[in-house]
Protein backbone atom coordinates (compact mmCIF):
# COMPACT_ATOMS: atom_id res chain seq x y z
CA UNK A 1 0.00 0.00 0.00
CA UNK A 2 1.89 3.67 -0.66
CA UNK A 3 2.52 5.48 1.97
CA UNK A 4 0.44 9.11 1.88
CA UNK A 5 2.61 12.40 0.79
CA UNK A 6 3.85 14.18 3.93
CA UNK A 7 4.29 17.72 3.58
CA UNK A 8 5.97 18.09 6.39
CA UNK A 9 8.93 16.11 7.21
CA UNK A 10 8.94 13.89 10.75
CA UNK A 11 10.31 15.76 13.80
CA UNK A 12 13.48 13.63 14.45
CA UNK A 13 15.18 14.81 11.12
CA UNK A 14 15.70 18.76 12.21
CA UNK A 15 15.21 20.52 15.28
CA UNK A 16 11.72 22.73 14.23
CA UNK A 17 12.74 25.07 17.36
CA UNK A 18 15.93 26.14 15.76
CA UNK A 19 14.15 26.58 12.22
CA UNK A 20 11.96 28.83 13.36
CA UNK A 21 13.70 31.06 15.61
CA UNK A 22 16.60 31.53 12.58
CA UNK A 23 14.06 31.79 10.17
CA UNK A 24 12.22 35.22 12.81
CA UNK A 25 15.76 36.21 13.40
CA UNK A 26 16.57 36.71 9.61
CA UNK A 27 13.02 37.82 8.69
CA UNK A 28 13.34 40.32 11.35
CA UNK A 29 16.55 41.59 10.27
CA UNK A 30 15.51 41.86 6.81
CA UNK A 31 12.12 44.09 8.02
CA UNK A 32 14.37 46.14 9.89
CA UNK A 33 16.39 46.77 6.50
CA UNK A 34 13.16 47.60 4.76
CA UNK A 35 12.29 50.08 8.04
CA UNK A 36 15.87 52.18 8.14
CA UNK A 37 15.26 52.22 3.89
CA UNK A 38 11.98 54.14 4.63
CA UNK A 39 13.22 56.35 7.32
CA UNK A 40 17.06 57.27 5.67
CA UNK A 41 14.81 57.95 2.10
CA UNK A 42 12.04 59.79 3.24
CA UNK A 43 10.25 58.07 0.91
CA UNK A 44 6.75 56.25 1.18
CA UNK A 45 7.47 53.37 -0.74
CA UNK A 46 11.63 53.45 0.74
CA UNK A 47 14.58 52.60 -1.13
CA UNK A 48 14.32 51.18 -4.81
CA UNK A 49 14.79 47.27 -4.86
CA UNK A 50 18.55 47.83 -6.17
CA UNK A 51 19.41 49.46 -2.85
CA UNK A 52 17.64 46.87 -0.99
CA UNK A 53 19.34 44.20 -2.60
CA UNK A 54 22.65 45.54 -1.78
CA UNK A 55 22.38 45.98 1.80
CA UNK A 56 20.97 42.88 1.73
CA UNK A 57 23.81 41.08 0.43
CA UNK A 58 26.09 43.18 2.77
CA UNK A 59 23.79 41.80 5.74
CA UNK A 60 23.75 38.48 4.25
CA UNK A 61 27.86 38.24 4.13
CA UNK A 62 28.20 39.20 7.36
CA UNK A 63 25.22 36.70 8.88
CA UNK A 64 26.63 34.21 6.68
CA UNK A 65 30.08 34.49 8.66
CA UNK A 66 28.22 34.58 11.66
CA UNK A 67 25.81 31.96 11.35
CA UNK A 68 28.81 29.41 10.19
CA UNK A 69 30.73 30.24 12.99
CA UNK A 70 33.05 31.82 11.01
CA UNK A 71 34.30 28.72 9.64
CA UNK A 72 34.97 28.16 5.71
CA UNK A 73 33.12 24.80 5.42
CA UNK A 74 29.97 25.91 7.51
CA UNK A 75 29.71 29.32 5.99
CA UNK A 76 29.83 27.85 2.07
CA UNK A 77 27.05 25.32 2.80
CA UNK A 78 25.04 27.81 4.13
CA UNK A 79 26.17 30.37 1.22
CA UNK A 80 25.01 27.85 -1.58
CA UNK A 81 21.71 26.60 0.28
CA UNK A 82 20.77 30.55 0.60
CA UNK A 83 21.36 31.26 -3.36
CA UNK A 84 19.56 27.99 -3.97
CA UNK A 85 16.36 28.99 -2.42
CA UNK A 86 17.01 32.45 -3.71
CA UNK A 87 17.28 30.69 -7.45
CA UNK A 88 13.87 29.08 -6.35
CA UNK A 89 11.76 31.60 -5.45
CA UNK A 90 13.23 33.91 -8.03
CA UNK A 91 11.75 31.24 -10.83
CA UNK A 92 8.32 30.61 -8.45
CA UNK A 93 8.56 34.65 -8.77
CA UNK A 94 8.47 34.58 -12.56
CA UNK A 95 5.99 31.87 -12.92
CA UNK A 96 3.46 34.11 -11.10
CA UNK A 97 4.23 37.24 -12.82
CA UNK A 98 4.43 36.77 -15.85
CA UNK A 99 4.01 39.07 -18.28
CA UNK A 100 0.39 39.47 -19.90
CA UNK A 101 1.17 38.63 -23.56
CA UNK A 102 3.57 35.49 -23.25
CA UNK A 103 0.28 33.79 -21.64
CA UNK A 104 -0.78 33.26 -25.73
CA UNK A 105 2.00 31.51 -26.46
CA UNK A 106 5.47 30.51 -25.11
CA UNK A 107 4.31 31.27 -21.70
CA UNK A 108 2.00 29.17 -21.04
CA UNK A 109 4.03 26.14 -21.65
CA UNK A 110 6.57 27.39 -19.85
CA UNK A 111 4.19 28.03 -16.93
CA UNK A 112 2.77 24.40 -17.04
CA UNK A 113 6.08 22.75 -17.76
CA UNK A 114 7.70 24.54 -14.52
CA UNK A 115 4.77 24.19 -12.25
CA UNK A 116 4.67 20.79 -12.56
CA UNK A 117 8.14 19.94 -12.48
CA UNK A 118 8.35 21.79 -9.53
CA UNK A 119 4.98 20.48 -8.31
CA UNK A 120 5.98 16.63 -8.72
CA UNK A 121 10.18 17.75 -6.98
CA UNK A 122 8.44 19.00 -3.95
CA UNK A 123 5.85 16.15 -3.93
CA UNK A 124 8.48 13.55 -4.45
CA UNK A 125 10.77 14.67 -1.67
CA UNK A 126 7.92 15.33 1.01
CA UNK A 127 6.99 11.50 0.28
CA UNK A 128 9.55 10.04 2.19
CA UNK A 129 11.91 11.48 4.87
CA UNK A 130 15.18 9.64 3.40
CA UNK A 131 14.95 11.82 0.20
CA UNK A 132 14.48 14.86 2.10
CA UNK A 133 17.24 13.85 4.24
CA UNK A 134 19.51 13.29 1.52
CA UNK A 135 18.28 16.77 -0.08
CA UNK A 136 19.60 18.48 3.26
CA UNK A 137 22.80 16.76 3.04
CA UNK A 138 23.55 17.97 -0.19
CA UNK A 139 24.37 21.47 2.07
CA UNK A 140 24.85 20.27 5.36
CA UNK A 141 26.90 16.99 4.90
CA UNK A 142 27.17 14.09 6.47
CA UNK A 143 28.77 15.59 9.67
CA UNK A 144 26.49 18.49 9.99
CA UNK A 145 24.57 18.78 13.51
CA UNK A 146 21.11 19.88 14.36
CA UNK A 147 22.52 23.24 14.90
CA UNK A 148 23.75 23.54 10.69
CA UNK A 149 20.18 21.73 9.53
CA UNK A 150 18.04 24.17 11.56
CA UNK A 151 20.16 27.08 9.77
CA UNK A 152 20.16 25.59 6.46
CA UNK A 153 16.60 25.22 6.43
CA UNK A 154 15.85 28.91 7.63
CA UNK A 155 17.91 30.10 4.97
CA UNK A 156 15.47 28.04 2.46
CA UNK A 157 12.51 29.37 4.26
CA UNK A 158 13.90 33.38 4.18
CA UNK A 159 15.83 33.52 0.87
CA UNK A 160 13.11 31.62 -0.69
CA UNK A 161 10.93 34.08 0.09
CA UNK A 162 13.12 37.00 -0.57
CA UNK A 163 13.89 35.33 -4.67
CA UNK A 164 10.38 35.46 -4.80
CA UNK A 165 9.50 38.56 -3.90
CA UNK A 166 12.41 40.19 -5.74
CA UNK A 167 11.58 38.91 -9.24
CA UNK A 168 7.62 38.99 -8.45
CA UNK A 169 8.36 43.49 -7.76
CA UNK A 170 10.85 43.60 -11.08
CA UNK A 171 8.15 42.14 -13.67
CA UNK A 172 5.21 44.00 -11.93
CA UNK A 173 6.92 47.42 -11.75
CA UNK A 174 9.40 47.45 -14.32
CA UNK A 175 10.26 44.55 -16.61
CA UNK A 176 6.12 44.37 -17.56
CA UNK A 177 5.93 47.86 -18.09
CA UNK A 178 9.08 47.80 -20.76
CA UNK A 179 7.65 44.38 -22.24
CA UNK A 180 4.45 46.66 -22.84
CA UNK A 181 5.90 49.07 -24.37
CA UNK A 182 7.37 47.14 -26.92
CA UNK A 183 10.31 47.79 -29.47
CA UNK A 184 10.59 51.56 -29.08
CA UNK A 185 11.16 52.94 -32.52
CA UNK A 186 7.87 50.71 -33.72
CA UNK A 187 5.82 52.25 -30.34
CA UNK A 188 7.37 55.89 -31.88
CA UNK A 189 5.84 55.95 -35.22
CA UNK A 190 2.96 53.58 -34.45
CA UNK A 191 1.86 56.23 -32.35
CA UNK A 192 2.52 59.63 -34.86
CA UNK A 193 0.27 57.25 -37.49
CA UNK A 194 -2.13 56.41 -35.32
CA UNK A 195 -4.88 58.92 -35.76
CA UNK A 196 -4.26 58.77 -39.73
CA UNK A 197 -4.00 54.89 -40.06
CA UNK A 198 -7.57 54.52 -37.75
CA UNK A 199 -9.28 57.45 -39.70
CA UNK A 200 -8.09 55.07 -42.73
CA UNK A 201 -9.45 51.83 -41.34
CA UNK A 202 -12.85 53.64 -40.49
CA UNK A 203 -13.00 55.42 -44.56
CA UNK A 204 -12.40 51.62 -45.91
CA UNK A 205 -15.88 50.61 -43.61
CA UNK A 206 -17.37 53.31 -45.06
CA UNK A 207 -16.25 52.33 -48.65
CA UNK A 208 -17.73 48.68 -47.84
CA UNK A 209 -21.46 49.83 -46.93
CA UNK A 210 -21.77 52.00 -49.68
CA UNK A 211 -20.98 55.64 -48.83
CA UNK A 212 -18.21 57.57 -50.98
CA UNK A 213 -15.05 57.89 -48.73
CA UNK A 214 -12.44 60.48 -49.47
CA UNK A 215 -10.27 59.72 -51.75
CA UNK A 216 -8.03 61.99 -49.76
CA UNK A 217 -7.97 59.49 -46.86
CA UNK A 218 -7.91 56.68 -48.44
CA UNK A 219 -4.79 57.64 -50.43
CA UNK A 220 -3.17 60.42 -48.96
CA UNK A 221 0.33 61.10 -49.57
CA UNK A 222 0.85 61.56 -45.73
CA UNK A 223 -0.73 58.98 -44.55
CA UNK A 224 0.97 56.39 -46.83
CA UNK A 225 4.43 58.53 -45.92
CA UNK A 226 3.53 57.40 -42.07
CA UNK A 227 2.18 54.69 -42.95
CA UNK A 228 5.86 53.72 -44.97
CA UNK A 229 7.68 54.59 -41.57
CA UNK A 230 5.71 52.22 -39.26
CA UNK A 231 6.23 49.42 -42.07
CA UNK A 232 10.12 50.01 -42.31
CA UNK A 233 9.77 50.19 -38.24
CA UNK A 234 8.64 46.79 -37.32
CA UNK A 235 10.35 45.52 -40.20
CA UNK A 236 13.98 46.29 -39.16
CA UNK A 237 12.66 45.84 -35.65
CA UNK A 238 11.93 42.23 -37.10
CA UNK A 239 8.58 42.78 -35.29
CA UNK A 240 7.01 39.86 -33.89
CA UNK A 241 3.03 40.33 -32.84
CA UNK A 242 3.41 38.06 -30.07
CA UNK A 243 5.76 39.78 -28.30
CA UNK A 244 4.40 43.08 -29.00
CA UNK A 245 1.40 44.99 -26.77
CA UNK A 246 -1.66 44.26 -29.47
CA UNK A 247 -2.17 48.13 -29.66
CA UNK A 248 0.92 48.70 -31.60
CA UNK A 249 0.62 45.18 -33.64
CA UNK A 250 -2.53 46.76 -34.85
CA UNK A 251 -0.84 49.58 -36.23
CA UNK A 252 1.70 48.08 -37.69
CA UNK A 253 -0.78 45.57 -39.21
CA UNK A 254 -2.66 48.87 -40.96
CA UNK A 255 0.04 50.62 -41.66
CA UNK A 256 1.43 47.15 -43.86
CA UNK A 257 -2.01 47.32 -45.63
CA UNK A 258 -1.45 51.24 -46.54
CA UNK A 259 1.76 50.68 -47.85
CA UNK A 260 0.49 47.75 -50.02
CA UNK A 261 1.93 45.09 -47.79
CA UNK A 262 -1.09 42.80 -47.14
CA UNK A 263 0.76 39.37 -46.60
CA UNK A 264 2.56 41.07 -43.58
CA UNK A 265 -0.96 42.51 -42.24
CA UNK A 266 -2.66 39.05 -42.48
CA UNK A 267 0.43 37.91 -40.40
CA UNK A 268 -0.24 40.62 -37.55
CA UNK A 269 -3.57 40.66 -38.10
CA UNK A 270 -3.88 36.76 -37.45
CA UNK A 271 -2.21 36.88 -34.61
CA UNK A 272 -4.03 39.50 -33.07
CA UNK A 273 -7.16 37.28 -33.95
CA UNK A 274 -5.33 34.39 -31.91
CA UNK A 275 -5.60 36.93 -28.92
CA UNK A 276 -8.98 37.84 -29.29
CA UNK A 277 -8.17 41.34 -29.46
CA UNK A 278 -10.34 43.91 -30.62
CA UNK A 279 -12.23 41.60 -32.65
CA UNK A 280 -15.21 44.27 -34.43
CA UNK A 281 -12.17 46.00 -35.28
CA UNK A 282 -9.84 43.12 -36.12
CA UNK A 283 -12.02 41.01 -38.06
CA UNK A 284 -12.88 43.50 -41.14
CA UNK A 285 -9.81 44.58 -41.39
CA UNK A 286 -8.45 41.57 -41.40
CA UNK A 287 -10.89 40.46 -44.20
CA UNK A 288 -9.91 43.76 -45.97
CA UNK A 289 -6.59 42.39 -46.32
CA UNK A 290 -7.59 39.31 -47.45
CA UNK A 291 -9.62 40.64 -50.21
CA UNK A 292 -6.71 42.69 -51.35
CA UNK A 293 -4.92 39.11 -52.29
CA UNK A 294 -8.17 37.73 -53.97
CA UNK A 295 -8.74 35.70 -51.19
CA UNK A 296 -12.44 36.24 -50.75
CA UNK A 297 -13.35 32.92 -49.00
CA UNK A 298 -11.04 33.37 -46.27
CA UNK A 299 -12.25 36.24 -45.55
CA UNK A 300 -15.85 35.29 -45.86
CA UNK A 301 -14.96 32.45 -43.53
CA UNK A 302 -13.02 34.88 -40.66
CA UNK A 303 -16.07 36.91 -40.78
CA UNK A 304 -18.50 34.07 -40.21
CA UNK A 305 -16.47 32.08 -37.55
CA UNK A 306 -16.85 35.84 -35.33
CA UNK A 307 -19.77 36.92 -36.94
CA UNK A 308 -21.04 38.10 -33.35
CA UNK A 309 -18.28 39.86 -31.95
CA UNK A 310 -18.11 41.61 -35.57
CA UNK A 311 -21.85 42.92 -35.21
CA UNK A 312 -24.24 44.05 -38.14
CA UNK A 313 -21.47 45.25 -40.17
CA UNK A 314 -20.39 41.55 -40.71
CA UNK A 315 -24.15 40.55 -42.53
CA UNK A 316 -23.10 43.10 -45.11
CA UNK A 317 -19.21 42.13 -45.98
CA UNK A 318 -20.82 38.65 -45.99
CA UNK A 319 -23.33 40.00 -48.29
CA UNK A 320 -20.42 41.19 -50.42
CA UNK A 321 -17.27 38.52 -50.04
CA UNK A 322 -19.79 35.78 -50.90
CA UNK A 323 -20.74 37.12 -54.63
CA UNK A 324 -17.05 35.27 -55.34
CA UNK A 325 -19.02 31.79 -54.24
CA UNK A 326 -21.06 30.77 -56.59
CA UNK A 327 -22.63 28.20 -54.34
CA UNK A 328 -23.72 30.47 -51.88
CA UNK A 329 -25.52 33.41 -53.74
CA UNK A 330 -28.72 32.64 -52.18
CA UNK A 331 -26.41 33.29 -48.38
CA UNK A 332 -24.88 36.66 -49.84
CA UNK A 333 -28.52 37.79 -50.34
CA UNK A 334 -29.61 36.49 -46.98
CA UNK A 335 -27.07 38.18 -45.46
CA UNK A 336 -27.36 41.79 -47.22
CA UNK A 337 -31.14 41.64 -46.58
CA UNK A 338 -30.52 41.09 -42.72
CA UNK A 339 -28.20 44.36 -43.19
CA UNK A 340 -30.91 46.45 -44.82
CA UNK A 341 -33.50 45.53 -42.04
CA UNK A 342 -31.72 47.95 -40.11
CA UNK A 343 -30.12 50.12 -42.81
CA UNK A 344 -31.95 50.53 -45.65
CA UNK A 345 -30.21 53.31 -47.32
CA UNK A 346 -27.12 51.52 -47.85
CA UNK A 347 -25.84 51.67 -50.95
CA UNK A 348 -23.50 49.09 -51.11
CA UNK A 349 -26.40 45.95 -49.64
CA UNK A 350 -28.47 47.65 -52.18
CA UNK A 351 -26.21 46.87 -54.59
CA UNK A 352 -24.19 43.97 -53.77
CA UNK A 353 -28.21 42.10 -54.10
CA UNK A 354 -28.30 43.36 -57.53
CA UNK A 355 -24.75 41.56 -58.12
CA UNK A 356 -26.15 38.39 -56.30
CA UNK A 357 -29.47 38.40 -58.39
CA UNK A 358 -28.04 38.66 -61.35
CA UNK A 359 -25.12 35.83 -61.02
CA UNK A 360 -27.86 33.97 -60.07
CA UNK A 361 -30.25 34.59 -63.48
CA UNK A 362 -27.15 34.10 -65.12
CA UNK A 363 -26.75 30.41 -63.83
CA UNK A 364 -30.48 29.26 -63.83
CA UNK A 365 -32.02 31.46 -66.18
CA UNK A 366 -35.17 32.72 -63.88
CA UNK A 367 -37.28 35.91 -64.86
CA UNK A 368 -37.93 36.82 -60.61
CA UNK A 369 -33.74 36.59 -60.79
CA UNK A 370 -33.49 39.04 -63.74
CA UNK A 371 -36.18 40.99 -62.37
CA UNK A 372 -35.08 41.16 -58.80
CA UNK A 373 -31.35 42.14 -59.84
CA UNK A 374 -32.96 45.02 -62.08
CA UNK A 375 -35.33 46.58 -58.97
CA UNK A 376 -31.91 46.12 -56.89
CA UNK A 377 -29.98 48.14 -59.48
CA UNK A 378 -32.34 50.71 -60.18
CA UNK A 379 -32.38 51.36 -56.47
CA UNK A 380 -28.75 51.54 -56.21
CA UNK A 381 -28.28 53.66 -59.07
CA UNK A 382 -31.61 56.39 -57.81
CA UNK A 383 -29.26 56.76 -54.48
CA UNK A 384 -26.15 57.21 -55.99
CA UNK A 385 -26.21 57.39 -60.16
CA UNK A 386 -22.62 58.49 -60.29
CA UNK A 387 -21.30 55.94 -57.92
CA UNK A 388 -23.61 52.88 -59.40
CA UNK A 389 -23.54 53.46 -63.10
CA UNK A 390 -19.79 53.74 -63.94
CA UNK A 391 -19.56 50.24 -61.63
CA UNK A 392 -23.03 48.30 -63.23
CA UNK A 393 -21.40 49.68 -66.74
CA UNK A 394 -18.13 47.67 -66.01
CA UNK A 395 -19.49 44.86 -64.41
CA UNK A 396 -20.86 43.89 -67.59
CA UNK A 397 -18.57 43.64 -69.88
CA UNK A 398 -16.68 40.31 -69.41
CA UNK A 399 -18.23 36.58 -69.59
CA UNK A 400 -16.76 36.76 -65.55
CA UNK A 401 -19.30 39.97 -64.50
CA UNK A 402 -22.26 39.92 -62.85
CA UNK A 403 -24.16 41.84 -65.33
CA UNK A 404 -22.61 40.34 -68.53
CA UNK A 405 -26.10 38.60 -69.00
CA UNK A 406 -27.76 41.54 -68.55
CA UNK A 407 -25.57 43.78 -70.83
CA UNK A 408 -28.37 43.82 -73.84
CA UNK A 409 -31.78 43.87 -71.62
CA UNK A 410 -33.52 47.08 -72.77
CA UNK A 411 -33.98 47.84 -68.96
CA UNK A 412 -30.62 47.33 -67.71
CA UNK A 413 -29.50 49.26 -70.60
CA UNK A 414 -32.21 51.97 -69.92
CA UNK A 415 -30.82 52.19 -66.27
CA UNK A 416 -26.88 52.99 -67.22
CA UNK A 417 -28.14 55.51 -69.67
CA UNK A 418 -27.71 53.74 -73.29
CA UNK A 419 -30.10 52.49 -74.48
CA UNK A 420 -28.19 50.83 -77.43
CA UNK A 421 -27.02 47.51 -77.04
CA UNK A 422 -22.78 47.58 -76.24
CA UNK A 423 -21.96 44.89 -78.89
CA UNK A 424 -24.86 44.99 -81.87
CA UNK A 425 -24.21 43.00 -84.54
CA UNK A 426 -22.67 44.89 -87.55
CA UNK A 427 -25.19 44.83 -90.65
CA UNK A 428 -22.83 43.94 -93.54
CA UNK A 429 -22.79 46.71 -96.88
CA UNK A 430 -22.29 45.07 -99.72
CA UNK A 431 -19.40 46.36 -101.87
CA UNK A 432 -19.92 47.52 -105.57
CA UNK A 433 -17.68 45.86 -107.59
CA UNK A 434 -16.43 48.74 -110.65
CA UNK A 435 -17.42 48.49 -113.77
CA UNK A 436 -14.86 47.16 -115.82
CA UNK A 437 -13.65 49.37 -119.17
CA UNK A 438 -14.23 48.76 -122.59
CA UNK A 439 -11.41 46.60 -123.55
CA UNK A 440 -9.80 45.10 -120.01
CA UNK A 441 -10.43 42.25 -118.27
CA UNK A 442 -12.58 42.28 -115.33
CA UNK A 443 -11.71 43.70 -112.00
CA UNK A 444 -13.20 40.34 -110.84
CA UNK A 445 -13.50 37.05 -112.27
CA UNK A 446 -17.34 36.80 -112.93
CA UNK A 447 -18.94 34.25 -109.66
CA UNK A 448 -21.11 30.96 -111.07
């Protein structure tokens, strides 16, 4: 039958007495430190954690000597079990703080690797008293008394404590904050091309549901100028999204996009999908750079898979990405007409149903199709004739467009304004042959 895990250790292998009055002794010296660094700064929160740590490794050489009775041998066991425990805590200290954006990937391994490593050393060595033993003679030897255990283990207990505590302050109140902050020339300009590259991202949303953005915007010198100097940023920064705060890897992921960069956006942008960050913003523009590659399924199928952290703004990109899948026309319309329910003056649902309608008369042929597709149109085209006519007009040109089928119906030609057909068949002249002169041959050998 095994024997149950003891946590704590039988009383005949140290002398608990001893433990615990070193253990207050040291503790109380070290609050004492911590007191005099209030009082000789004048400062609430006392001297910085550098200062601390060096008067207490003054204290500690001099206890050391002390508490090893000034002996070499004593005083070197006790030195290496105190930077043992120290080396513990320190890495208990960094298992518990760490930092908020290594949780997504590397860090949570590590996390679960060390816990239970740590987890199953601790269990292992409470089990049985011989192991424990043997641990404690690793520092105290085979020679050393009650006296040297009970020391030994209070300099576990205390230094332990104090790794811990070290490490656990540096990541909360320093090491985090410069991890946050990221690579600093990429946090520079990601934050001068901020405004421009979010006023951009908010134009292109616009440009989606219909409304004329400004072209200004859109393709400003100076915002594709920023735009240039984030890119170049976070590429000789070799910027990496995961290490990154998820602020700035947006940025850099819009500024890629404005500089016509879209494989590095999709990177960025995928991995700020991976964190679930920002996703009503994340999602469309991720799907923005998607479509800029052709790859309309994708980002038909990002939009669907977070369709409710997108909102109502993801019924009408589905309404639109879906016109490249044939298969799912009837889906595309679905989804635009869910979009109009709750804005009907939008130009681009209005008109992305005309595109669906008509792909779909195109494949089976049906007069509600053709006439559905030419209400859709002429609505599109009554609330916005300059934005809708130029775009039916070259939609139907190739065998590809959604209007090709369309291209000679007296009403679709009636709504882009021509009411002639684009390709009528020439009517063929006949050509007088000349008559010939009295004399020469023919111009033409006479036809049977």
């Amino acid at each position: 039958m095994p024997m149950p895990i003891q946590l704590i250790p039988p009383l005949a292998l140290i002398d608990y007495r001893l433990t615990v009055c070193w253990s207050l002794w040291w503790l109380l010296a070290l609050a004492f430190i911590v007191v005099c660094g209030v009082r000789v700064h004048k400062r609430p929160e006392g001297a910085t954690l550098v200062e601390m740590l060096a008067v207490y490794c003054i204290a500690s050489v001099l206890w050391w000597f002390a508490a090893g009775g000034f002996e070499l041998q004593p005083t070197v066991r006790i030195v290496s079990a105190s930077l043992c425990a120290f080396a513990i805590g320190s890495l208990i200290g960094l298992i518990f703080s760490t930092y908020s954006a290594e949780k997504d990937d590397v860090g949570k391994v590590r996390d679960i690797f060390l816990g239970a490593v740590s987890t199953l050393t601790i269990a292992d060595l409470s089990s049985s008293s011989p192991k424990l033993a043997g641990f404690l003679t690793l520092f105290t030897g085979d020679d050393g008394g009650m006296h040297l255990k009970a020391v030994i283990v209070s300099c576990f207990i205390v230094y332990g404590v104090l790794g811990f505590f070290a490490v656990f302050y540096m990541r909360k109140t320093q090491w985090n904050k410069k991890f946050a902050q990221g690579d600093p020339d990429v946090r520079k300009a990601a934050d001068e091309a901020a405004p421009a590259l979010n006023e951009r991202a908010k134009v292109l949303i616009q440009q989606r549901t219909g409304d004329e953005p400004p072209a200004s915007v859109v393709s400003s010198p100076d915002v594709k100028r920023k735009a240039l100097r984030v890119a170049n940023a976070a590429d000789d920064a070799n910027f990496d999204p995961s290490a990154n705060p998820s602020d700035i890897a947006q940025s850099v992921a819009r500024a890629y996009v404005a500089a016509n960069m879209p494989e590095k956006a999709i990177y960025v942008y995928q991995s700020l999908l991976a964190k679930r960050y920002r996703l009503d913003e994340v999602v469309p523009e991720l799907a923005f750079a998607l479509e800029s590659v052709g790859r309309f399924k994708d980002a038909a199928r990002v939009i669907e898979a977070n369709l409710a952290q997108v909102g109502d703004i993801g019924n009408m990109l589905l309404g639109y990405y879906l016109l490249w899948d044939r298969t799912r026309l009837k889906d595309a319309i679905t989804y635009s007409a869910q979009f109009l329910a709750k804005n009907p003056a939008s130009g681009g649902a209005i008109f992305n149903s005309a595109c669906a309608y008509a792909q779909l008369y195109a494949k089976d042929k049906k007069a509600q199709d053709r006439q559905h597709a030419l209400d859709w149109l002429e609505k599109a085209i009554t609330l916005s004739p300059d934005f809708y006519r130029p775009r039916a007009i070259k939609w139907s040109r190739s065998p590809d467009d959604d209007f090709y089928e369309l291209r000679n119906d007296p009403q679709f030609r009636l709504l882009i304004g021509d009411a002639q057909p684009p390709n009528p068949t020439p009517t063929p002249t006949p050509t007088k042959t000349p008559m010939p002169t009295l004399g020469s041959p023919p111009a033409t050998p006479p036809t049977l």
